[in-house]
C-alpha atoms as a PDB file:
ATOM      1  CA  UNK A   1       6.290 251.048-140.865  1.00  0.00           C
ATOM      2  CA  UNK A   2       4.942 254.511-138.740  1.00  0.00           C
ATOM      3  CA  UNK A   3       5.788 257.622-140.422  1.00  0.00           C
ATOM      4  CA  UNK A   4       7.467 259.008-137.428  1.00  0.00           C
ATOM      5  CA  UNK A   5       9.610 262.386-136.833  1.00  0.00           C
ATOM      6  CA  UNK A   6      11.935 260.673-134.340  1.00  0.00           C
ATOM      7  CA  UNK A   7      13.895 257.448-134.124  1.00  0.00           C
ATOM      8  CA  UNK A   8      11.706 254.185-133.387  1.00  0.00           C
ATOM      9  CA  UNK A   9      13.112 250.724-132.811  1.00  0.00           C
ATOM     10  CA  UNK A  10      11.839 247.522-134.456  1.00  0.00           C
ATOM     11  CA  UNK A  11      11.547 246.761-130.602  1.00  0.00           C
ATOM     12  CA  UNK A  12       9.152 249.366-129.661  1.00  0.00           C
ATOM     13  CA  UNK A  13       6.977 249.017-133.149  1.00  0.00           C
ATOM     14  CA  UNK A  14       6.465 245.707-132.153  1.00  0.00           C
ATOM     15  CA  UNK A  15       5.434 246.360-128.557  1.00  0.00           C
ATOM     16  CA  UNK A  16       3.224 249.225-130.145  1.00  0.00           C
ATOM     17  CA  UNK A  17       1.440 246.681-132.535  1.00  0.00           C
ATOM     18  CA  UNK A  18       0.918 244.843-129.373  1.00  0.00           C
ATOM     19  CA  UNK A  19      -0.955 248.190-127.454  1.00  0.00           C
ATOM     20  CA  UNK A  20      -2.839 248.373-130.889  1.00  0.00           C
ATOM     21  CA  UNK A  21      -4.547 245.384-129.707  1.00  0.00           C
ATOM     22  CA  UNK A  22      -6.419 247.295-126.960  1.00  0.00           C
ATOM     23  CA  UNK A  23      -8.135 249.919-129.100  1.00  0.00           C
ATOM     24  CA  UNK A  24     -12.200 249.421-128.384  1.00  0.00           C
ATOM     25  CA  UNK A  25     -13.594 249.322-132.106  1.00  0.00           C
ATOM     26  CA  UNK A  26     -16.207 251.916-130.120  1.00  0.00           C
ATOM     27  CA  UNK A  27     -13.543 254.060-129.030  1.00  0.00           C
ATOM     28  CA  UNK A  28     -14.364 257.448-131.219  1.00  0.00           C
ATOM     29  CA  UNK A  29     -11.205 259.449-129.544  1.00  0.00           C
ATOM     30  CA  UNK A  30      -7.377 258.532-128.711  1.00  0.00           C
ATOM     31  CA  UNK A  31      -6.070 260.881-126.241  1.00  0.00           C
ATOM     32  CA  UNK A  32      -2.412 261.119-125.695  1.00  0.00           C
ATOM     33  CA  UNK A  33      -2.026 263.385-122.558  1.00  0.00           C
ATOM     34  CA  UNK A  34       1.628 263.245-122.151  1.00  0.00           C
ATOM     35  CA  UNK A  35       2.594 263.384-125.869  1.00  0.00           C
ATOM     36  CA  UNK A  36       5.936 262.772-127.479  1.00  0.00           C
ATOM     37  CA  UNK A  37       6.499 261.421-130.646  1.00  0.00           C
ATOM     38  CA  UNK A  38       2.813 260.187-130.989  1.00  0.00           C
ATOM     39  CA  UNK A  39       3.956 257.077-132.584  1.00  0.00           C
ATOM     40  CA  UNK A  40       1.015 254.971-131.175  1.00  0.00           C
ATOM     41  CA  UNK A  41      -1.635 257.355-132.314  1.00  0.00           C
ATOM     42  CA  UNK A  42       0.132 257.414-135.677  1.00  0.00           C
ATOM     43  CA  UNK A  43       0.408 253.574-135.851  1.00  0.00           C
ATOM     44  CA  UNK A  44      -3.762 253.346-135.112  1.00  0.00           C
ATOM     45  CA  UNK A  45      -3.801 255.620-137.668  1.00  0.00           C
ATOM     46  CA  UNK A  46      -1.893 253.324-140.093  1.00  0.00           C
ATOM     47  CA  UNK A  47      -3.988 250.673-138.988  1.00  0.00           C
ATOM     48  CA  UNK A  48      -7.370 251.986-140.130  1.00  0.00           C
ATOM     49  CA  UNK A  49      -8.789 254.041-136.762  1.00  0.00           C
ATOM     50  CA  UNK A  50     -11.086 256.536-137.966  1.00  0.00           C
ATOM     51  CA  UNK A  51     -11.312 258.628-135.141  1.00  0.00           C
ATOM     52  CA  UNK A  52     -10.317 261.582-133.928  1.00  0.00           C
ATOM     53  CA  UNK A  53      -6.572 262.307-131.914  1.00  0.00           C
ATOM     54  CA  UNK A  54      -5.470 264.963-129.011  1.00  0.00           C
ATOM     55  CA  UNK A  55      -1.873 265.467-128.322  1.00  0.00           C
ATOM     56  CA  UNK A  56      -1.168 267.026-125.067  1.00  0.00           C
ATOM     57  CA  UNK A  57       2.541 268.322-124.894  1.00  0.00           C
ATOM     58  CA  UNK A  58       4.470 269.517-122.585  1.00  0.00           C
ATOM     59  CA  UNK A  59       7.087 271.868-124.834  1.00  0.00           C
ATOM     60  CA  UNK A  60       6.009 274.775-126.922  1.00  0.00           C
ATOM     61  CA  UNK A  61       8.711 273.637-129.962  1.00  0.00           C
ATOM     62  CA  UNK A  62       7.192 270.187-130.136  1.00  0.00           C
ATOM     63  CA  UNK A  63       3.578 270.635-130.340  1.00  0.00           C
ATOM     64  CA  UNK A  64       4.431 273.868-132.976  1.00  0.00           C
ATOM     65  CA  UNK A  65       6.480 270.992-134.521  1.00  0.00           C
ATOM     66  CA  UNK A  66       3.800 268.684-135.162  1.00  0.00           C
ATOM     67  CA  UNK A  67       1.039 271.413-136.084  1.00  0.00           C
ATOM     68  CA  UNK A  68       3.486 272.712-138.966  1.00  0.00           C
ATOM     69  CA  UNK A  69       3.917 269.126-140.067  1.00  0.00           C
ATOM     70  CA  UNK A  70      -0.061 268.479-139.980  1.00  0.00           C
ATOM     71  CA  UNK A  71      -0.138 271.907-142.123  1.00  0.00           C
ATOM     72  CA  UNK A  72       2.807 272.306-143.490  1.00  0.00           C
ATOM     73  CA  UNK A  73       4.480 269.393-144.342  1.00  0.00           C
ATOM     74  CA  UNK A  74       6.675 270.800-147.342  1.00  0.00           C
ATOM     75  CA  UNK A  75       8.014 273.451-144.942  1.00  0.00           C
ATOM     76  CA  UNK A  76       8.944 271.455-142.330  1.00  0.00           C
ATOM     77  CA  UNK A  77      11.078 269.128-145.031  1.00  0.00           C
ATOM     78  CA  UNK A  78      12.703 272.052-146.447  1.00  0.00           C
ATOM     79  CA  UNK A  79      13.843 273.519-143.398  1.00  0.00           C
ATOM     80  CA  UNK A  80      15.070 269.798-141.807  1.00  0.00           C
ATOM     81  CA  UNK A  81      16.759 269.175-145.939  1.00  0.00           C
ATOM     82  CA  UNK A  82      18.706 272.674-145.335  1.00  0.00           C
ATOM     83  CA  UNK A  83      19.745 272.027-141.681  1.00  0.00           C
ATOM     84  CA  UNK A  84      20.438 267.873-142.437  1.00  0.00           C
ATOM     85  CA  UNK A  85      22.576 269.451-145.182  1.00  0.00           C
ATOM     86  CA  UNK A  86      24.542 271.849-143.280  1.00  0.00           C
ATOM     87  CA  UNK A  87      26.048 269.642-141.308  1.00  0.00           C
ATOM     88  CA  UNK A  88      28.366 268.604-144.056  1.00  0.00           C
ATOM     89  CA  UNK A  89      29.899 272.207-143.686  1.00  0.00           C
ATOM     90  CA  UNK A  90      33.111 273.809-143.170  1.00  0.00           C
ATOM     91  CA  UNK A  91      30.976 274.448-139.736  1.00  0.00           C
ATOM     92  CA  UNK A  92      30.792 270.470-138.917  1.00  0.00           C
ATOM     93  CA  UNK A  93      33.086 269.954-136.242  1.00  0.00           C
ATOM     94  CA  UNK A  94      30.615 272.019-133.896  1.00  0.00           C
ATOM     95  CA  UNK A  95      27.309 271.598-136.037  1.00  0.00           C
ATOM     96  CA  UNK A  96      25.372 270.259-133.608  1.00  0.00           C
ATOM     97  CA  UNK A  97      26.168 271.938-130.426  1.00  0.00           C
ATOM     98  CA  UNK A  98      26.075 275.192-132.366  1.00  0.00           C
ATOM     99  CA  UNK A  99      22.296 273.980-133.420  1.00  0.00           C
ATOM    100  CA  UNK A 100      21.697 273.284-129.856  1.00  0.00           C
ATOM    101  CA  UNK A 101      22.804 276.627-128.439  1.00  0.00           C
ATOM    102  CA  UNK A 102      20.695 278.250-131.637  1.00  0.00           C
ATOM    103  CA  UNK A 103      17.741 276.395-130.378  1.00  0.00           C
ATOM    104  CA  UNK A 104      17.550 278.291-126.911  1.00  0.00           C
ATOM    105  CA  UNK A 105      16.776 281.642-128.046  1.00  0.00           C
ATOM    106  CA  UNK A 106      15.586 280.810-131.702  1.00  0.00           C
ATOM    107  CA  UNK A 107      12.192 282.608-132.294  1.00  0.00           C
ATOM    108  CA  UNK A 108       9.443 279.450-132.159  1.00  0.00           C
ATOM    109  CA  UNK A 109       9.313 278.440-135.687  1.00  0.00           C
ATOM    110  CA  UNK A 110      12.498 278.316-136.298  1.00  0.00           C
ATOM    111  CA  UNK A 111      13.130 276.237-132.585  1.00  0.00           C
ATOM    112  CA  UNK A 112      10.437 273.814-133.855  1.00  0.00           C
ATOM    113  CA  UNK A 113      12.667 273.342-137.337  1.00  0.00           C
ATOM    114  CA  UNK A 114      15.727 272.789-135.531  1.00  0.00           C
ATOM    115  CA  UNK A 115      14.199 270.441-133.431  1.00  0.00           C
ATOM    116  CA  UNK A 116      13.233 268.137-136.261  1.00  0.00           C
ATOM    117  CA  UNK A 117      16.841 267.769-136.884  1.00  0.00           C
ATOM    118  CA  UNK A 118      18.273 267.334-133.411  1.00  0.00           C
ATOM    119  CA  UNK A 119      15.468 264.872-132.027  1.00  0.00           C
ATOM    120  CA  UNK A 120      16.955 262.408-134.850  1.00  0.00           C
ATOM    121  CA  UNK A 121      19.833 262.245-132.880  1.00  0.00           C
ATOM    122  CA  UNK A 122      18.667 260.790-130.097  1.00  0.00           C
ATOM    123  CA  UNK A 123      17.953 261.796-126.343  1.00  0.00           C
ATOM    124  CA  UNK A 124      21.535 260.827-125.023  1.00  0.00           C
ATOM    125  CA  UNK A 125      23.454 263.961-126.787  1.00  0.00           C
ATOM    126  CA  UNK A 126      23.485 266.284-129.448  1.00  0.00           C
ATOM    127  CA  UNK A 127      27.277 266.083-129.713  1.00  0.00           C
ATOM    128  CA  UNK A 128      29.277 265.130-133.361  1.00  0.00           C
ATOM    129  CA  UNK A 129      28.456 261.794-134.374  1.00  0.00           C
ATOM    130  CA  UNK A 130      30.638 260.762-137.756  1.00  0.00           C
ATOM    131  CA  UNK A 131      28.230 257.595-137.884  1.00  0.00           C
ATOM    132  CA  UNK A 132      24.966 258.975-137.737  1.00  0.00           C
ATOM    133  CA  UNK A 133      23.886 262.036-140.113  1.00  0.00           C
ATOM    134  CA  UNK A 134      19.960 261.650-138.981  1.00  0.00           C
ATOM    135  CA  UNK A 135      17.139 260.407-141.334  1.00  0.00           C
ATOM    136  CA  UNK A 136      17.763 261.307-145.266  1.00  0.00           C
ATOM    137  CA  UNK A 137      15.796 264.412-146.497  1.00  0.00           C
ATOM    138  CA  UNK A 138      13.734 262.244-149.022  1.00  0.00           C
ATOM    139  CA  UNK A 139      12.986 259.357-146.365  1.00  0.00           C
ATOM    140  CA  UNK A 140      11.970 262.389-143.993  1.00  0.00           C
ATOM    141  CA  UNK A 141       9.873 263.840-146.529  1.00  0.00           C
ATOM    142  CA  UNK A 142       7.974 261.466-146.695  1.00  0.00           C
ATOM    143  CA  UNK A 143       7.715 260.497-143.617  1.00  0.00           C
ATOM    144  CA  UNK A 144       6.295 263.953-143.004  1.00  0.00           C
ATOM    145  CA  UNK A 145       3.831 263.756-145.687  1.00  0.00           C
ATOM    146  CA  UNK A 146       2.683 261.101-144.335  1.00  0.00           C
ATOM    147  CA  UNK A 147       1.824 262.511-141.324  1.00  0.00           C
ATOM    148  CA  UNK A 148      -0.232 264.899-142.531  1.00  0.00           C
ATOM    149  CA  UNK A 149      -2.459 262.668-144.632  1.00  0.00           C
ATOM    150  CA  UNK A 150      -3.447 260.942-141.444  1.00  0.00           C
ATOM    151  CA  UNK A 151      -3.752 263.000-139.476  1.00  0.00           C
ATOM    152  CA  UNK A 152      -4.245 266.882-140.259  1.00  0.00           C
ATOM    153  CA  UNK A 153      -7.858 266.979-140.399  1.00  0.00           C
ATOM    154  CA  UNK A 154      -9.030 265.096-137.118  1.00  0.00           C
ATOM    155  CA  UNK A 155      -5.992 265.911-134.855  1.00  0.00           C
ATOM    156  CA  UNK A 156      -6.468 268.873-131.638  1.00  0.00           C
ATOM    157  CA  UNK A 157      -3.052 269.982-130.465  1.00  0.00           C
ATOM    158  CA  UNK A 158      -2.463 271.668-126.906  1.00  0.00           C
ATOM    159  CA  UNK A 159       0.387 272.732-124.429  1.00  0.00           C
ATOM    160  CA  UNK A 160       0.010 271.666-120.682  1.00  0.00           C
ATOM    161  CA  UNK A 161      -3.744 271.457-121.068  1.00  0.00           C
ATOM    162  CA  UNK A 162      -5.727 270.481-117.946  1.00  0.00           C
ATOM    163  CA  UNK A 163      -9.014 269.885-119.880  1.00  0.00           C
ATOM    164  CA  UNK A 164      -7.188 266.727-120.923  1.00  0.00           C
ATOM    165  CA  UNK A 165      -7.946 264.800-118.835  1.00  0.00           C
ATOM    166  CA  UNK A 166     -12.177 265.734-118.964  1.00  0.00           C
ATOM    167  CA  UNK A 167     -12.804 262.398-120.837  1.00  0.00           C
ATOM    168  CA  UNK A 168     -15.410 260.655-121.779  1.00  0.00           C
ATOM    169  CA  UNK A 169     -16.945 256.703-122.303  1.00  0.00           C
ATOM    170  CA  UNK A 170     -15.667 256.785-125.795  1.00  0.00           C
ATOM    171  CA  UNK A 171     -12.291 258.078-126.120  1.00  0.00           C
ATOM    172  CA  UNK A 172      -8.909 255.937-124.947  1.00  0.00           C
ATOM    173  CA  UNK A 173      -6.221 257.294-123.296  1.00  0.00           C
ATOM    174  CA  UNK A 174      -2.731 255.930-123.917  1.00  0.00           C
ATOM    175  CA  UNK A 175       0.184 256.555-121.386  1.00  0.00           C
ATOM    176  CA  UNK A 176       3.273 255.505-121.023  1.00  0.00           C
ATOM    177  CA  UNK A 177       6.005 254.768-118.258  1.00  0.00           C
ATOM    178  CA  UNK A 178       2.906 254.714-115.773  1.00  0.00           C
ATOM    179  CA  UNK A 179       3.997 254.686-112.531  1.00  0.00           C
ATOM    180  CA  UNK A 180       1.577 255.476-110.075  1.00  0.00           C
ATOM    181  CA  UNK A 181      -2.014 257.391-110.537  1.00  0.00           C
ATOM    182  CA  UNK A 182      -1.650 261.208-109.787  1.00  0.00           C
ATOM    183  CA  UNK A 183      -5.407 262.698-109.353  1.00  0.00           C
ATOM    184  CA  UNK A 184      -5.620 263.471-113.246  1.00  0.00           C
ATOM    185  CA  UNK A 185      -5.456 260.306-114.188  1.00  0.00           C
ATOM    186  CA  UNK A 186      -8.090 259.458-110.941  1.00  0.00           C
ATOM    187  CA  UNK A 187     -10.422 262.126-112.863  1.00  0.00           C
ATOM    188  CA  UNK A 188     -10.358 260.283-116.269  1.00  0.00           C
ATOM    189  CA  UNK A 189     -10.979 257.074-115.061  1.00  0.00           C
ATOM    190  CA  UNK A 190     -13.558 258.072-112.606  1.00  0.00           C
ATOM    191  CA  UNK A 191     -15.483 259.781-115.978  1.00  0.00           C
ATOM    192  CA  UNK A 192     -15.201 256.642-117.769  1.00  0.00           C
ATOM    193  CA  UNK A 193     -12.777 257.284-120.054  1.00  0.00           C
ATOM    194  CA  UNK A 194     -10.532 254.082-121.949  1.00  0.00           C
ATOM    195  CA  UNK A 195      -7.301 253.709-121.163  1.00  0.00           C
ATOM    196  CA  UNK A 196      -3.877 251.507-122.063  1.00  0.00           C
ATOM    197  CA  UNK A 197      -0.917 252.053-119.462  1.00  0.00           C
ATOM    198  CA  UNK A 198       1.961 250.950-120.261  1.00  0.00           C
ATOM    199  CA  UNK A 199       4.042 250.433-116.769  1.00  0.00           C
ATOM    200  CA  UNK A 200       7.657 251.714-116.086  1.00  0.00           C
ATOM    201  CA  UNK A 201      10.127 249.238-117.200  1.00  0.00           C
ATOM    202  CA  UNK A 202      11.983 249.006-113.874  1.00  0.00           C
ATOM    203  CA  UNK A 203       8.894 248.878-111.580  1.00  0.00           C
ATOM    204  CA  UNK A 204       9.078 246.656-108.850  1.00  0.00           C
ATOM    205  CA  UNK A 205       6.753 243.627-108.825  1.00  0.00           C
ATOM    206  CA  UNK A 206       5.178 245.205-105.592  1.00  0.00           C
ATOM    207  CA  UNK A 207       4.763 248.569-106.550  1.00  0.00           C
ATOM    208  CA  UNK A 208       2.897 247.085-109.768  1.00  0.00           C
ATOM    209  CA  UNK A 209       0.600 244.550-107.475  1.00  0.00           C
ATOM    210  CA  UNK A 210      -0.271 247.772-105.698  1.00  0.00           C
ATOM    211  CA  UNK A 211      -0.780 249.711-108.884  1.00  0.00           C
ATOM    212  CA  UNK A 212      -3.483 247.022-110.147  1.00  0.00           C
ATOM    213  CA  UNK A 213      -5.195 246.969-106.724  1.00  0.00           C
ATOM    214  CA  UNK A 214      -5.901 250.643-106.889  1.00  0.00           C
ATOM    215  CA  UNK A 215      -7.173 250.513-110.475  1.00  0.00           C
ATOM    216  CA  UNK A 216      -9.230 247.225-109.954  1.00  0.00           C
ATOM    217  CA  UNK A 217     -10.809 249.164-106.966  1.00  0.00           C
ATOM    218  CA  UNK A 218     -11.695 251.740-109.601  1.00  0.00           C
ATOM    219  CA  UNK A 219     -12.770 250.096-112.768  1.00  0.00           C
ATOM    220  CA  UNK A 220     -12.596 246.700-114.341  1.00  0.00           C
ATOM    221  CA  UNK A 221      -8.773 246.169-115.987  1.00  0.00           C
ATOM    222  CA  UNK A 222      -7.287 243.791-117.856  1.00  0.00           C
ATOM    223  CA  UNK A 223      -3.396 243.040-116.793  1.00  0.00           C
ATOM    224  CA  UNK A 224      -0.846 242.108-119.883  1.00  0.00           C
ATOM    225  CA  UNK A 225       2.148 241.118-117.647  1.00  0.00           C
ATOM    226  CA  UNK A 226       4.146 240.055-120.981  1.00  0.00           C
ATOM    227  CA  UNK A 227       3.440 243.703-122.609  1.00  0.00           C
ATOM    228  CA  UNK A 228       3.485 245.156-118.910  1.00  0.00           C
ATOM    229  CA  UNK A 229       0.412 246.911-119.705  1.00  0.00           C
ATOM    230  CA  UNK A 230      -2.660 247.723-118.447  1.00  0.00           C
ATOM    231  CA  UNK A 231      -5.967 248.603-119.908  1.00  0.00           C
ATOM    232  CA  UNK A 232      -9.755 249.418-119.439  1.00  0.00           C
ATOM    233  CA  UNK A 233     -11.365 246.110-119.594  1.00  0.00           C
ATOM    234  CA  UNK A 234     -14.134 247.663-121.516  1.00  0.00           C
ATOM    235  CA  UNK A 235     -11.712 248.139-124.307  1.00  0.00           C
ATOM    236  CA  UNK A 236     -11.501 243.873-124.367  1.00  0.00           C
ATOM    237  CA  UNK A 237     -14.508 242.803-124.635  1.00  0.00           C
END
């Protein structure tokens, strides 16, 4: 299992295990420019990687999230065991939308402990859901602990960070729903940086042909057409 904050399908562990495959033993440094969850990084870590992470993200809440969880992991639980509670209220009927409309002009602390609970209801709503109550307080505990043992002491955390992308020969980038190659990603590979793309599910079969033409004409690659990925071939051989 990956100690993770948010829901994650058998499904996409597997695929994940899969990715794993395409970590360089030299690679010193996984980079996760567009972060989310971080499940991959967190899954190397499970695995025995002993290098270093950077999380990239893109929301205030969610990277203060994950750098009270790497610190304060105890805090985090006891905030997500009062809110996971409260739900159980006289206040249920509207729990989670009033959660939701808290969230929007909740100081950023308390946003990033609200959004602990509400990411474990998935991305499709945050309405009233009598058959899912979100993760347990003791499995999320955990969990959270977790996190921090693998990660708090070799883990950089940024917001909308262009030096991101300023890589280098050792570290490996991993991106998903790749599409096409905006010039940040041009500027990684073109520095010699690793890298595992994992394509958008619904890309056309030419869009993809034209995808691996560009990157072949940059850098050797390695196509995975059952995975749908694509990575450095450096990080193969």
């Amino acid at each position: 299992m990956i100690p993770s904050i948010g829901r994650l399908a058998n499904s996409k562990l597997k695929q994940y295990l899969n990715y794993y495959e395409y970590v360089a033993k030299s690679t010193k440094r996984i980079i996760e420019p567009f972060a989310s969850f971080a499940c991959f990084s967190l899954l190397c870590a499970e695995k025995g990687f002993e290098g270093e992470f950077w999380f990239n993200f893109n929301d205030d809440a969610m990277a203060h999230l994950f750098g009270l969880i790497l610190h304060k992991p105890e805090f985090v639980s006891d905030g997500y065991e009062k809110l996971w509670s409260g739900q159980f209220g006289s206040c249920k009927d509207n729990y989670f939308g009033s959660l939701k409309e808290k969230y929007e002009y909740a100081a950023l602390t308390e946003k990033a402990l609200i959004l602990s609970f509400l990411i474990q209801k998935g991305k499709k709503d945050f309405t009233e859901d009598k058959a899912t109550y979100g993760r347990k307080p003791k499995s999320m505990r955990e969990s959270l602990k977790r996190i921090s043992f693998l990660l708090r002491d070799r883990t950089r955390i940024t917001v909308n960070d262009g030096d991101v992308f300023d890589g280098r020969a050792k570290d490996t980038y991993f991106i998903e729903n790749v599409s096409y190659l905006d010039d940040r990603i041009l500027k990684m590979i073109e520095k010699g940086a690793g890298f595992i793309f994992v394509l958008e599910k619904d890309m056309g079969e030419r869009k993809r042909k034209n995808l691996c033409s560009q990157l072949k004409s940059l850098t050797k690659i390695y196509f995975d057409d059952i995975n749908n990925v694509i990575c450095s071939k450096g990080l193969i051989e």
